[in-house]
Every structure is written in structure tokens, then in C-alpha cells.
PDB file of N, CA and C in Angstrom:
ATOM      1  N   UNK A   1      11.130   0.351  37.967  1.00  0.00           N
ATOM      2  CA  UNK A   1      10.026   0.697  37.088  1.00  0.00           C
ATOM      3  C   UNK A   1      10.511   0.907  35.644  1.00  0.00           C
ATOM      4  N   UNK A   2      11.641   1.409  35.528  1.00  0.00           N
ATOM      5  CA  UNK A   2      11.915   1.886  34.004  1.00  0.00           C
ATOM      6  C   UNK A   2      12.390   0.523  33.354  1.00  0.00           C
ATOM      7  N   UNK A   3      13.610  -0.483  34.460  1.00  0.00           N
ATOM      8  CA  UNK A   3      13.322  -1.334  33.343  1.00  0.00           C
ATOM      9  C   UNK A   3      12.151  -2.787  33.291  1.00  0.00           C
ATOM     10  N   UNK A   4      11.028  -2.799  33.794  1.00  0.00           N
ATOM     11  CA  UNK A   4       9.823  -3.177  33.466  1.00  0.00           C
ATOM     12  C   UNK A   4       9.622  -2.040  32.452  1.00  0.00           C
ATOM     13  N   UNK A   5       9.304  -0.856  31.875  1.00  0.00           N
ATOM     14  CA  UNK A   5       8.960  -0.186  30.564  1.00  0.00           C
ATOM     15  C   UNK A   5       9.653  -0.762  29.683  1.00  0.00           C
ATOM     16  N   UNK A   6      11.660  -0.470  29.966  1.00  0.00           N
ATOM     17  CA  UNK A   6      12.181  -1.221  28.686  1.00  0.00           C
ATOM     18  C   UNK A   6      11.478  -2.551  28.111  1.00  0.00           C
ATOM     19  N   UNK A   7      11.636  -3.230  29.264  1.00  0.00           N
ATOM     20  CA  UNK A   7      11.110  -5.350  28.632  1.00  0.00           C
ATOM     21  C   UNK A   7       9.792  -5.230  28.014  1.00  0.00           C
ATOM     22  N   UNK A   8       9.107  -4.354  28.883  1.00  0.00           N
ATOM     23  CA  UNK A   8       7.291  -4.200  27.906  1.00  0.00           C
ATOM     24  C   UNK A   8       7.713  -3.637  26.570  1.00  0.00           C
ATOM     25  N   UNK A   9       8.583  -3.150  26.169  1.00  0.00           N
ATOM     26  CA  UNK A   9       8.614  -2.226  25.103  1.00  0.00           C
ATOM     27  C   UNK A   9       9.222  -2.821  23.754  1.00  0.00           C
ATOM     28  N   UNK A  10      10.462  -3.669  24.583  1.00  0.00           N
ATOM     29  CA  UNK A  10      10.756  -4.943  23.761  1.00  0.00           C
ATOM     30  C   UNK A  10       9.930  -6.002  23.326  1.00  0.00           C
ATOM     31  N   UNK A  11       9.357  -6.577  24.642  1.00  0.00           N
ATOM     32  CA  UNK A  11       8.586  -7.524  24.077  1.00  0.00           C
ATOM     33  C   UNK A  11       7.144  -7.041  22.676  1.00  0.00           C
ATOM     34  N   UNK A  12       6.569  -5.237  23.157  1.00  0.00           N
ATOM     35  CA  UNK A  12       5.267  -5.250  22.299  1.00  0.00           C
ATOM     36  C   UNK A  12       6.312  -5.016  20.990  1.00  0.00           C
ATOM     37  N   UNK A  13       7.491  -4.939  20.776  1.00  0.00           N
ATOM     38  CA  UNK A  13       8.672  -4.816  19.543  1.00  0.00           C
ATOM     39  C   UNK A  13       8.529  -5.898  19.083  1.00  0.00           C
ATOM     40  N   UNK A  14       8.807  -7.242  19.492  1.00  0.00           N
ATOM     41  CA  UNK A  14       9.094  -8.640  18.878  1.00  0.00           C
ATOM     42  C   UNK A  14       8.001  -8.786  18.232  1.00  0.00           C
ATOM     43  N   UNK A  15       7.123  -8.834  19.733  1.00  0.00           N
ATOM     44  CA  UNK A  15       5.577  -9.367  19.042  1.00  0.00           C
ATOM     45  C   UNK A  15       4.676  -8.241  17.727  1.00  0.00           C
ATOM     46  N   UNK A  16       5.090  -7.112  17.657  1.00  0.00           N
ATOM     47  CA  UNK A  16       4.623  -6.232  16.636  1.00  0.00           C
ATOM     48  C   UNK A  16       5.180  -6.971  15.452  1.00  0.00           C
ATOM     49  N   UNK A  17       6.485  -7.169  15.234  1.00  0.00           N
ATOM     50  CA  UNK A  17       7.671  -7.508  14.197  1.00  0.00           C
ATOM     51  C   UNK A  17       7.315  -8.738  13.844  1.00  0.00           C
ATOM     52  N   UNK A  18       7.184  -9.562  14.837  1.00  0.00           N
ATOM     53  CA  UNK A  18       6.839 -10.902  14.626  1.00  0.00           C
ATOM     54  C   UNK A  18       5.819 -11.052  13.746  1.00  0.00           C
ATOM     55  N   UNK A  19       4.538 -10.473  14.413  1.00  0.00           N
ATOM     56  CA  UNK A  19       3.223 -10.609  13.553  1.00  0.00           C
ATOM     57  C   UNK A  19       3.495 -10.153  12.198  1.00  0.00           C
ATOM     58  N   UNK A  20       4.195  -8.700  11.727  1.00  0.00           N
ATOM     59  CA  UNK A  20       4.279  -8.343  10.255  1.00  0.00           C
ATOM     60  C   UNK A  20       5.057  -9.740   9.912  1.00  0.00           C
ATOM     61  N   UNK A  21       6.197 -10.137  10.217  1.00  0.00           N
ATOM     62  CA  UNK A  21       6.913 -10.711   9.501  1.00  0.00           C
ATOM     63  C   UNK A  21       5.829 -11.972   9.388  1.00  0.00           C
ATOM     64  N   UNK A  22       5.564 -12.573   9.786  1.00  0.00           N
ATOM     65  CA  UNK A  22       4.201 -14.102   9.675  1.00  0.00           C
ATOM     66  C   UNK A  22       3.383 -13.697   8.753  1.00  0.00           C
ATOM     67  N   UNK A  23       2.728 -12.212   8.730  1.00  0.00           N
ATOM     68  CA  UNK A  23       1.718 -12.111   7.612  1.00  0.00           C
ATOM     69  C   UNK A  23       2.035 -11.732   6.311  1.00  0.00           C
ATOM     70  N   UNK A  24       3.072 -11.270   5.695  1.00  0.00           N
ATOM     71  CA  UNK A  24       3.805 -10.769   5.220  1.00  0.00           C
ATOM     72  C   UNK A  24       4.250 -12.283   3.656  1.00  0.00           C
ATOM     73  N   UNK A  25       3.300 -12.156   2.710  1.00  0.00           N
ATOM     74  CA  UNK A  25       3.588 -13.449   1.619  1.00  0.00           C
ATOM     75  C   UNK A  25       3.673 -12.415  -0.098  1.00  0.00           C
ATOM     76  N   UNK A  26       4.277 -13.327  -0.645  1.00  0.00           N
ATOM     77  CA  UNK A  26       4.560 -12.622  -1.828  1.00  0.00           C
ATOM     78  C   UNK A  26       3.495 -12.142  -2.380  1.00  0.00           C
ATOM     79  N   UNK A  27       2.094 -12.371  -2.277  1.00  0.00           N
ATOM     80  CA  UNK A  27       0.883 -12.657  -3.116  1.00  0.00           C
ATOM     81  C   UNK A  27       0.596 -10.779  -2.253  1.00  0.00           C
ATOM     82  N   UNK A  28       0.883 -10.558  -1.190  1.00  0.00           N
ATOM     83  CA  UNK A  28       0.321  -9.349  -0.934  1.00  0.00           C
ATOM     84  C   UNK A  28       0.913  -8.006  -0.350  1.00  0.00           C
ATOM     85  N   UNK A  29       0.844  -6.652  -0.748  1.00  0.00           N
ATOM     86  CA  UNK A  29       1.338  -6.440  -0.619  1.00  0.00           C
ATOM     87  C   UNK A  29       1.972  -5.963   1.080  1.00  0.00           C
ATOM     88  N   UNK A  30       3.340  -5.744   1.579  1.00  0.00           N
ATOM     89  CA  UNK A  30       3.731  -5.206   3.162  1.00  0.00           C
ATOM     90  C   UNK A  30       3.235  -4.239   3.691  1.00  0.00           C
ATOM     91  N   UNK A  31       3.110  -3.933   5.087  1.00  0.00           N
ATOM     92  CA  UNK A  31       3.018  -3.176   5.484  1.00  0.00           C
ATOM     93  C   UNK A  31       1.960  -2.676   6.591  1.00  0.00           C
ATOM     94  N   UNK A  32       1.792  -2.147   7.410  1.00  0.00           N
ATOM     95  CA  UNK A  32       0.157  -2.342   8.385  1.00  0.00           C
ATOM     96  C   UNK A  32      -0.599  -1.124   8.096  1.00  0.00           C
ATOM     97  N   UNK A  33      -0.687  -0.267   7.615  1.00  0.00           N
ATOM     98  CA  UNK A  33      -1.577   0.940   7.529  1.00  0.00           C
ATOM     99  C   UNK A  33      -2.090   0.937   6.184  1.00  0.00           C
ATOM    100  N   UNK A  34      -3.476   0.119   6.064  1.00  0.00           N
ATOM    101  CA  UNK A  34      -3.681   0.662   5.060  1.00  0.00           C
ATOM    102  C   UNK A  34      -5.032  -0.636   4.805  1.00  0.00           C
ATOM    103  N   UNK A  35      -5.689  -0.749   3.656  1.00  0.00           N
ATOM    104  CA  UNK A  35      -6.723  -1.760   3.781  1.00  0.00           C
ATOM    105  C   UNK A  35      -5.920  -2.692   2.398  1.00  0.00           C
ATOM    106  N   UNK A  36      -5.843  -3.921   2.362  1.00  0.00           N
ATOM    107  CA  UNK A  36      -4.988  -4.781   1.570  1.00  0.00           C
ATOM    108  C   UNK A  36      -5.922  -4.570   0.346  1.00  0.00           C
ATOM    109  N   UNK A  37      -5.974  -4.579  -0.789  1.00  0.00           N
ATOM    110  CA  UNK A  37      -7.233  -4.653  -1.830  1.00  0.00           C
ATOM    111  C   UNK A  37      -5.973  -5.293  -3.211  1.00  0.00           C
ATOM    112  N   UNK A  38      -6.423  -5.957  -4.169  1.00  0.00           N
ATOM    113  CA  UNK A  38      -6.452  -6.676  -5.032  1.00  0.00           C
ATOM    114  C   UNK A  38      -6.189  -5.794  -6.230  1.00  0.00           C
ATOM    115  N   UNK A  39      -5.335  -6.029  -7.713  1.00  0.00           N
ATOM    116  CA  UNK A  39      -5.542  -5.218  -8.650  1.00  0.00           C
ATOM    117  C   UNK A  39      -6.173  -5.919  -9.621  1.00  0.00           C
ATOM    118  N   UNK A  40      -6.886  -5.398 -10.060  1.00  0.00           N
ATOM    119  CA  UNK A  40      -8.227  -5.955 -10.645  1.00  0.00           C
ATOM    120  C   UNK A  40      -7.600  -5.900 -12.565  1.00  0.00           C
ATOM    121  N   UNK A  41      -6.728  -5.339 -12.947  1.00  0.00           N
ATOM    122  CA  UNK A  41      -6.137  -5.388 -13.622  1.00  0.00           C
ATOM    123  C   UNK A  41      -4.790  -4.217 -14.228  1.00  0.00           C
ATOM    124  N   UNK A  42      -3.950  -4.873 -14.788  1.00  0.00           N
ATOM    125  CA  UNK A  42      -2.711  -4.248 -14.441  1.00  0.00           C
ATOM    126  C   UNK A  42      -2.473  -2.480 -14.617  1.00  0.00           C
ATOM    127  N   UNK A  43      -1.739  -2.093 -14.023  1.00  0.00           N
ATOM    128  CA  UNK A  43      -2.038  -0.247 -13.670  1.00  0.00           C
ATOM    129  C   UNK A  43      -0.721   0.478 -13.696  1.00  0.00           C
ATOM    130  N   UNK A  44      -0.259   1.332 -14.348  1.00  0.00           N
ATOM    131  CA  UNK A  44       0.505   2.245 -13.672  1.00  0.00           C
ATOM    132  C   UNK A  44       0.544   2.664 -12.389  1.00  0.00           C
ATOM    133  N   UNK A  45       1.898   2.717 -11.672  1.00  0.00           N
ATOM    134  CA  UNK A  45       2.695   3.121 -10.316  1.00  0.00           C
ATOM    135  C   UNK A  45       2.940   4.563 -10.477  1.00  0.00           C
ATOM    136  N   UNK A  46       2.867   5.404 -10.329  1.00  0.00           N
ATOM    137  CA  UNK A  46       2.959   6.866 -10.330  1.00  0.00           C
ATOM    138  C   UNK A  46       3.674   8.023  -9.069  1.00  0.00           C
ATOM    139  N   UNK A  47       5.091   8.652  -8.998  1.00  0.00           N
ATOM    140  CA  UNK A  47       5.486   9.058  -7.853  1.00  0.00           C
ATOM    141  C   UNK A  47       4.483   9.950  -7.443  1.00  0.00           C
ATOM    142  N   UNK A  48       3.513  10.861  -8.150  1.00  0.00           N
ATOM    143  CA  UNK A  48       3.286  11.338  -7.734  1.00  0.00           C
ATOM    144  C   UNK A  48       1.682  11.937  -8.562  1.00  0.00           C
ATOM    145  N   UNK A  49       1.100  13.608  -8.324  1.00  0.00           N
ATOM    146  CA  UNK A  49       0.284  13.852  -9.410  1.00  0.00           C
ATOM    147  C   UNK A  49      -0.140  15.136  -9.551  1.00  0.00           C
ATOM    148  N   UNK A  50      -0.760  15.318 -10.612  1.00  0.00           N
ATOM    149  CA  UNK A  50      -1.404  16.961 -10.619  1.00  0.00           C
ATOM    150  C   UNK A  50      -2.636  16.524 -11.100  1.00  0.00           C
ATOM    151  N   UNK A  51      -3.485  17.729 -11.457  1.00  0.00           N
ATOM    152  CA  UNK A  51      -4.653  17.795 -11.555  1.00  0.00           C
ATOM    153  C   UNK A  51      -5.137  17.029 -12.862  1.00  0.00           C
ATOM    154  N   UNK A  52      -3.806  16.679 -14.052  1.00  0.00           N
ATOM    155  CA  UNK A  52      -4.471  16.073 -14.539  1.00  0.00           C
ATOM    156  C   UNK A  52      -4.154  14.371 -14.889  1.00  0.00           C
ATOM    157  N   UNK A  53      -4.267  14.003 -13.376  1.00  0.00           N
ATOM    158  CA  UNK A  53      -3.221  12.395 -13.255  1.00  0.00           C
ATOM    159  C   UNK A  53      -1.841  12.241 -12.956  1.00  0.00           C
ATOM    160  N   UNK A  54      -1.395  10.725 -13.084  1.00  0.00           N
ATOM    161  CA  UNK A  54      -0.689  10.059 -12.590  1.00  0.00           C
ATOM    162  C   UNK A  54       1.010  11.181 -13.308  1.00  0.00           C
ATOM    163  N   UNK A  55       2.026  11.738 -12.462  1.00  0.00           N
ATOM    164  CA  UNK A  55       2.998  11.788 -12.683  1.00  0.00           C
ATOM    165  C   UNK A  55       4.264  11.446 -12.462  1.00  0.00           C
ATOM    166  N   UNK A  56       5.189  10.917 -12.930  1.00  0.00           N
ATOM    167  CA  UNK A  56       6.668  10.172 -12.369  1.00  0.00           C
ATOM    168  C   UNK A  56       6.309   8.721 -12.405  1.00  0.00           C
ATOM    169  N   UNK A  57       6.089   8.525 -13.753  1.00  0.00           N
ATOM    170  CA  UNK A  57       5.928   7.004 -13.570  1.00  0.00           C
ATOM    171  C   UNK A  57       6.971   5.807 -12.942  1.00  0.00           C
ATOM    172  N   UNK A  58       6.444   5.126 -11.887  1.00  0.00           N
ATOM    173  CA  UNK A  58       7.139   4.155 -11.267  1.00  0.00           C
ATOM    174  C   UNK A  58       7.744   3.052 -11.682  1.00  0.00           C
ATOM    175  N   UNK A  59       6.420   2.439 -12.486  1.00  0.00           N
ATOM    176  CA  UNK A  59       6.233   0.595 -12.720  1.00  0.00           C
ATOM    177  C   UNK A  59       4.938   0.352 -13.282  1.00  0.00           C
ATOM    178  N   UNK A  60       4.906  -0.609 -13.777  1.00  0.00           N
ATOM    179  CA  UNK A  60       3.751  -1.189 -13.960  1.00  0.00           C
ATOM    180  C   UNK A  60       2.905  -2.237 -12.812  1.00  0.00           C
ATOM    181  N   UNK A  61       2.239  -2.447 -11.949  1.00  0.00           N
ATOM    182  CA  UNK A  61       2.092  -3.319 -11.149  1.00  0.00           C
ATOM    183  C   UNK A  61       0.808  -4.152 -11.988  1.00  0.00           C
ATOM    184  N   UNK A  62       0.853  -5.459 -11.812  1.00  0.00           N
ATOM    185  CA  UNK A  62       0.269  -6.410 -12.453  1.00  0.00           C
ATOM    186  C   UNK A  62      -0.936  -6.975 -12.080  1.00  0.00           C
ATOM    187  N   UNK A  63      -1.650  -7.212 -12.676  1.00  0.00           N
ATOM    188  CA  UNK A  63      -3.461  -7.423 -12.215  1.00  0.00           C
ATOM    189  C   UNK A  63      -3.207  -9.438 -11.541  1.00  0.00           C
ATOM    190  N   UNK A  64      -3.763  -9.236 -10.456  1.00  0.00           N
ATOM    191  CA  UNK A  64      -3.917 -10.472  -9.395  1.00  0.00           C
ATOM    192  C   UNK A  64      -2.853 -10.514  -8.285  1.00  0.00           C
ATOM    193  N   UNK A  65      -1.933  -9.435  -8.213  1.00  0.00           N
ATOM    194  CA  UNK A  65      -1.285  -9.101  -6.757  1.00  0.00           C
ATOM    195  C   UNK A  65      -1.809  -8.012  -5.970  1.00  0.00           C
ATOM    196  N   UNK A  66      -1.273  -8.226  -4.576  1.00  0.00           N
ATOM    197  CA  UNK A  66      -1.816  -7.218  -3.690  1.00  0.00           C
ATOM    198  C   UNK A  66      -1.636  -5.718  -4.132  1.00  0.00           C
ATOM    199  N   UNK A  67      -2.424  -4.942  -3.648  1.00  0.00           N
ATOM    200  CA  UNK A  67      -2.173  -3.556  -2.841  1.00  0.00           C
ATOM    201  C   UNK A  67      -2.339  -3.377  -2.313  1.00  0.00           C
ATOM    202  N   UNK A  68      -1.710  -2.389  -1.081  1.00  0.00           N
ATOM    203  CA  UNK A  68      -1.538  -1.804  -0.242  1.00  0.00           C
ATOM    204  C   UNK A  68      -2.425  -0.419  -0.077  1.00  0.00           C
ATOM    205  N   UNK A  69      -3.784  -0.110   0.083  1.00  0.00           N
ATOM    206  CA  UNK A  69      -4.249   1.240  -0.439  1.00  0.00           C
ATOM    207  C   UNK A  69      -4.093   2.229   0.988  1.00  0.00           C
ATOM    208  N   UNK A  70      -3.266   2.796   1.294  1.00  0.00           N
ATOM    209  CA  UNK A  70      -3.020   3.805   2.502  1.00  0.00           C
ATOM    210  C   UNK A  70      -3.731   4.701   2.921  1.00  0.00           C
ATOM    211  N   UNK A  71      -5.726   5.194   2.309  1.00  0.00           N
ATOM    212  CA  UNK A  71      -6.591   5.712   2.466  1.00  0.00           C
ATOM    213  C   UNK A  71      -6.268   7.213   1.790  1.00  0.00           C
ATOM    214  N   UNK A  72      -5.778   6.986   0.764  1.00  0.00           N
ATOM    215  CA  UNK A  72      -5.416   8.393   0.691  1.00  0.00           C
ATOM    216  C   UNK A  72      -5.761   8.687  -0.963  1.00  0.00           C
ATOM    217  N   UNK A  73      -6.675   9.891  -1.345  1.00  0.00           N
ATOM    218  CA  UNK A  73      -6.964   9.481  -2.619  1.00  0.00           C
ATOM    219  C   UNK A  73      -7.360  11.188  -3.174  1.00  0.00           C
ATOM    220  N   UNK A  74      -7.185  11.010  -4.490  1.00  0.00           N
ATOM    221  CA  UNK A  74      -7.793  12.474  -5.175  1.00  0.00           C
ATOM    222  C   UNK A  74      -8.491  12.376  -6.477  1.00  0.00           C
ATOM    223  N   UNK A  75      -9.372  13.286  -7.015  1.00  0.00           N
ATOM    224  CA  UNK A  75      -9.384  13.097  -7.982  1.00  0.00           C
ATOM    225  C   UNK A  75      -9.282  14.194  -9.404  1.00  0.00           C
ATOM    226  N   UNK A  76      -9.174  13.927 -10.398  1.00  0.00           N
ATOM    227  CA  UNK A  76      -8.371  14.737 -11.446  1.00  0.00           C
ATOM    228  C   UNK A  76      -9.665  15.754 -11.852  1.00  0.00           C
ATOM    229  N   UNK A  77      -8.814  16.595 -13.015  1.00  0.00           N
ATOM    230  CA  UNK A  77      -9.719  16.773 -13.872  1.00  0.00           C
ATOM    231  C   UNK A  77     -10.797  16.195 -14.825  1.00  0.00           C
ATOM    232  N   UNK A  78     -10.478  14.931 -14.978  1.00  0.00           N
ATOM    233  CA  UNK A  78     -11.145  14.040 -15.306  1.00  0.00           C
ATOM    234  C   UNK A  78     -11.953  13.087 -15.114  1.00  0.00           C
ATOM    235  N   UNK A  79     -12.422  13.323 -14.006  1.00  0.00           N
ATOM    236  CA  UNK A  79     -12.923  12.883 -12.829  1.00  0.00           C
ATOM    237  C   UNK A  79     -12.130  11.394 -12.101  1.00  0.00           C
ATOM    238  N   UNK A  80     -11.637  10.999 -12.603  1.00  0.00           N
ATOM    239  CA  UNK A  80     -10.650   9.691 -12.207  1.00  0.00           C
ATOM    240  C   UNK A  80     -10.216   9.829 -10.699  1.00  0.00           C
ATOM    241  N   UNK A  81     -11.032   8.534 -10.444  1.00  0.00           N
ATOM    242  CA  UNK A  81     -10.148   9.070  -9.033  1.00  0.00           C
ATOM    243  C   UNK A  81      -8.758   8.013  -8.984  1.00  0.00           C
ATOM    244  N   UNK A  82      -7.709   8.524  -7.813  1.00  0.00           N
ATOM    245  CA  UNK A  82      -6.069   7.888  -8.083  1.00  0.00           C
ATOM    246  C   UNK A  82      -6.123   7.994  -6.339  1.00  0.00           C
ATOM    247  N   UNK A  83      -5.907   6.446  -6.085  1.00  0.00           N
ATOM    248  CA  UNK A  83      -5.813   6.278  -4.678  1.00  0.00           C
ATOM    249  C   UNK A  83      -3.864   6.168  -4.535  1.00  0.00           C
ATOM    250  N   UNK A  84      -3.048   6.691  -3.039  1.00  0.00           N
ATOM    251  CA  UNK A  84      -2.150   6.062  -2.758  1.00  0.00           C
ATOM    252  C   UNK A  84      -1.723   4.771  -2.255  1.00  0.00           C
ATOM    253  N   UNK A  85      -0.935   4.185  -2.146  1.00  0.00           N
ATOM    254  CA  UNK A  85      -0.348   3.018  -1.777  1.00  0.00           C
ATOM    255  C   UNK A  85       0.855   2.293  -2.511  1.00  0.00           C
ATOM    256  N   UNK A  86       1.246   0.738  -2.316  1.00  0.00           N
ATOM    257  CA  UNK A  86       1.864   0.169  -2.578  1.00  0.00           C
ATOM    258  C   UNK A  86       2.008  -0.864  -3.244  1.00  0.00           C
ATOM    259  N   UNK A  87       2.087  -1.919  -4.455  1.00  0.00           N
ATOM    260  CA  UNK A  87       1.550  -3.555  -4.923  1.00  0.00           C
ATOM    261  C   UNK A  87       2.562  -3.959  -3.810  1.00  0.00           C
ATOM    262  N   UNK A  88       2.474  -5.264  -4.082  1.00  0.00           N
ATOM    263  CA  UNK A  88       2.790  -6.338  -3.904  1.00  0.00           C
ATOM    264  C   UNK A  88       4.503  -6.877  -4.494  1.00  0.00           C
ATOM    265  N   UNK A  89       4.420  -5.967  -5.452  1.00  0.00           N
ATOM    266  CA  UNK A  89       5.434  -6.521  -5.988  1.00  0.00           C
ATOM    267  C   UNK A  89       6.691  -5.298  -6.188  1.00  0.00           C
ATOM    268  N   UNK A  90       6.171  -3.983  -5.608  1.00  0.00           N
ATOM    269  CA  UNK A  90       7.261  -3.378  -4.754  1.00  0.00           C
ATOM    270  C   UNK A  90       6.263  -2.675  -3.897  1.00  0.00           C
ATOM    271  N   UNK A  91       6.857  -3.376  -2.227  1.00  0.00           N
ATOM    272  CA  UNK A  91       5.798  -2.554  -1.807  1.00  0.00           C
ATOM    273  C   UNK A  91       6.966  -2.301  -0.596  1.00  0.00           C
ATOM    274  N   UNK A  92       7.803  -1.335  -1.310  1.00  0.00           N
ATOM    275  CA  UNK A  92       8.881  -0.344  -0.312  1.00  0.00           C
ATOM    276  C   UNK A  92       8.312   0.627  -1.336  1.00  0.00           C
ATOM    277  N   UNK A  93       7.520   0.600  -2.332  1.00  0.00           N
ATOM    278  CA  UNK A  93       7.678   2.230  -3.202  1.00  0.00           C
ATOM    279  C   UNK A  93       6.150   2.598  -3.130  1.00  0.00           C
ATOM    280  N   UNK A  94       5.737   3.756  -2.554  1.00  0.00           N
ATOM    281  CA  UNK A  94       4.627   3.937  -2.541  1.00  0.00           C
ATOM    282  C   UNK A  94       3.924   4.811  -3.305  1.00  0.00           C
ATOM    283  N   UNK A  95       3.146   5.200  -4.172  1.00  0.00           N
ATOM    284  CA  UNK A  95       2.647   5.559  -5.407  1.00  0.00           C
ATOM    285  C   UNK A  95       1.158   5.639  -5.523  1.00  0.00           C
ATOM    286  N   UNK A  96       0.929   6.209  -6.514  1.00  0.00           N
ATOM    287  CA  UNK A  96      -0.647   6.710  -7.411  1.00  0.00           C
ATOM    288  C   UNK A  96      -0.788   6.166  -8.260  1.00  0.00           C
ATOM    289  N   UNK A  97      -1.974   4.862  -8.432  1.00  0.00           N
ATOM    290  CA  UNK A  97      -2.780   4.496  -9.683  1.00  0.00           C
ATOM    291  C   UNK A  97      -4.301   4.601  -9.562  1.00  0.00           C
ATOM    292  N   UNK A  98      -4.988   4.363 -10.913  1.00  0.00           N
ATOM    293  CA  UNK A  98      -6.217   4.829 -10.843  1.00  0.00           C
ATOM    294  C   UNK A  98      -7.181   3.559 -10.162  1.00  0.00           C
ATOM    295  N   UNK A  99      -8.104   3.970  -9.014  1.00  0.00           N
ATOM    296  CA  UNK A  99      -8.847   3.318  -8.733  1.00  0.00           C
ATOM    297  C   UNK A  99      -9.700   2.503  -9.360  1.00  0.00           C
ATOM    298  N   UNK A 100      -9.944   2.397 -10.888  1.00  0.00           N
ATOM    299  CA  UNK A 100     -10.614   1.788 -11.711  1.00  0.00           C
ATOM    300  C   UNK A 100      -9.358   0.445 -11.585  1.00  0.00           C
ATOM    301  N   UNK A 101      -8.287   0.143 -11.470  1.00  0.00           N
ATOM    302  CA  UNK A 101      -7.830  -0.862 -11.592  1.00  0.00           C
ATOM    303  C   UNK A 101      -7.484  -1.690 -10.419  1.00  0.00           C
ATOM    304  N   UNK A 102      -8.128  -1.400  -9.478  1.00  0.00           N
ATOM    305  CA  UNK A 102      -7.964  -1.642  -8.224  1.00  0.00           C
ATOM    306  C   UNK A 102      -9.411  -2.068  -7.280  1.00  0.00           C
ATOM    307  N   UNK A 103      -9.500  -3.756  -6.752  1.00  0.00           N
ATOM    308  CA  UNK A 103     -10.533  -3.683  -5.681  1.00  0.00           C
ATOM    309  C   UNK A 103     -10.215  -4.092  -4.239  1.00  0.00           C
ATOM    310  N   UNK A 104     -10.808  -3.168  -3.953  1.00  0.00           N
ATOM    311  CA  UNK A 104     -10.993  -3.309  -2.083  1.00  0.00           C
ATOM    312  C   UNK A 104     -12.236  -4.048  -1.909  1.00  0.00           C
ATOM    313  N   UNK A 105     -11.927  -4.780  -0.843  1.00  0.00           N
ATOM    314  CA  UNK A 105     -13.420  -5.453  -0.115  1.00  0.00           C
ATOM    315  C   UNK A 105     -14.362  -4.215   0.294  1.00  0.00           C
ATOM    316  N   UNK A 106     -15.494  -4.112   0.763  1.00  0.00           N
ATOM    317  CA  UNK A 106     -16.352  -3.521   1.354  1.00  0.00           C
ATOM    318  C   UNK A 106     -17.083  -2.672   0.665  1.00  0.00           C
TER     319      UNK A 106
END
């Protein structure tokens, strides 16, 4: 029985790995948690934030590559709201820009 668990466990491994690696193109950004959305034009990357915006600036990420938006969002004193996630064009670094530069489908 245990090793039928190991081989199931391997195989849902390959085939998990497999699928990221196939979907996975420069145009968008990596990763599976999160809804893919578009930057609608170019934005500050931000490590992090306080109440009044984006702090620890990252990068600039560039308007017509992916993001990565990880559902996770706040908004300032200013009413701005600043979703988390990742572009496309580093999307090992995950960060805060303002939702005004950013579209999601739906």
C-alpha cells in the first residue's frame, strides 16, 4: 500500500510540474495561485506598504506583460487601492502596485 501512495504521489508531482512548466511563457507572469491579469500600463513593484502606499521599491514592471494578482489587496489613505502579486518579468519577486495600472478579466 505505501508504495502505491509513493508512485501516486510521484506521478500527481510530474504531472503538477509538467503542466506549470507547459503553461509557463515569457508574455505571463509564473506561478498557480492567483488570477493572471494584464498591466494596463507601466507601475511600480513595491516590497511592501503602509497606510500611505507603495514601500521598498522593487522595479518598474512594464504595461502589456503579465501579472500574477495573488487576491490579496488594501487600500491607503488615499483611497488607492494596491493589490499583491508578481509581473511577468520577475515573477520570483512578489510585490504591491496600484490597481489602477493593472486589468483582470471579470
Amino acid at each position: 500500500m505505501r508504495r502505491k501512495l509513493v508512485s501516486l504521489f510521484a506521478a500527481l508531482a510530474i504531472t503538477v510540474g509538467g503542466g506549470t512548466l507547459a503553461t509557463a511563457t515569457p508574455a505571463h507572469a509564473t506561478g498557480t495561485f492567483g488570477l493572471l491579469c494584464n498591466l494596463s500600463s507601466n507601475g511600480w513593484l513595491f516590497a511592501s506598504y503602509d497606510s500611505y502606499g507603495g514601500v521598498g521599491y522593487l522595479r518598474t514592471l512594464h504595461a502589456g506583460r503579465g501579472f500574477r494578482y495573488h487576491l490579496s489587496s488594501i487600500r491607503d489613505v488615499h483611497g488607492r487601492i494596491w493589490i499583491f502579486g508578481h509581473g511577468a518579468e520577475a515573477d520570483t519577486t512578489d510585490g504591491w502596485i496600484l490597481e489602477s495600472h493593472v486589468h483582470c478579466p471579470g
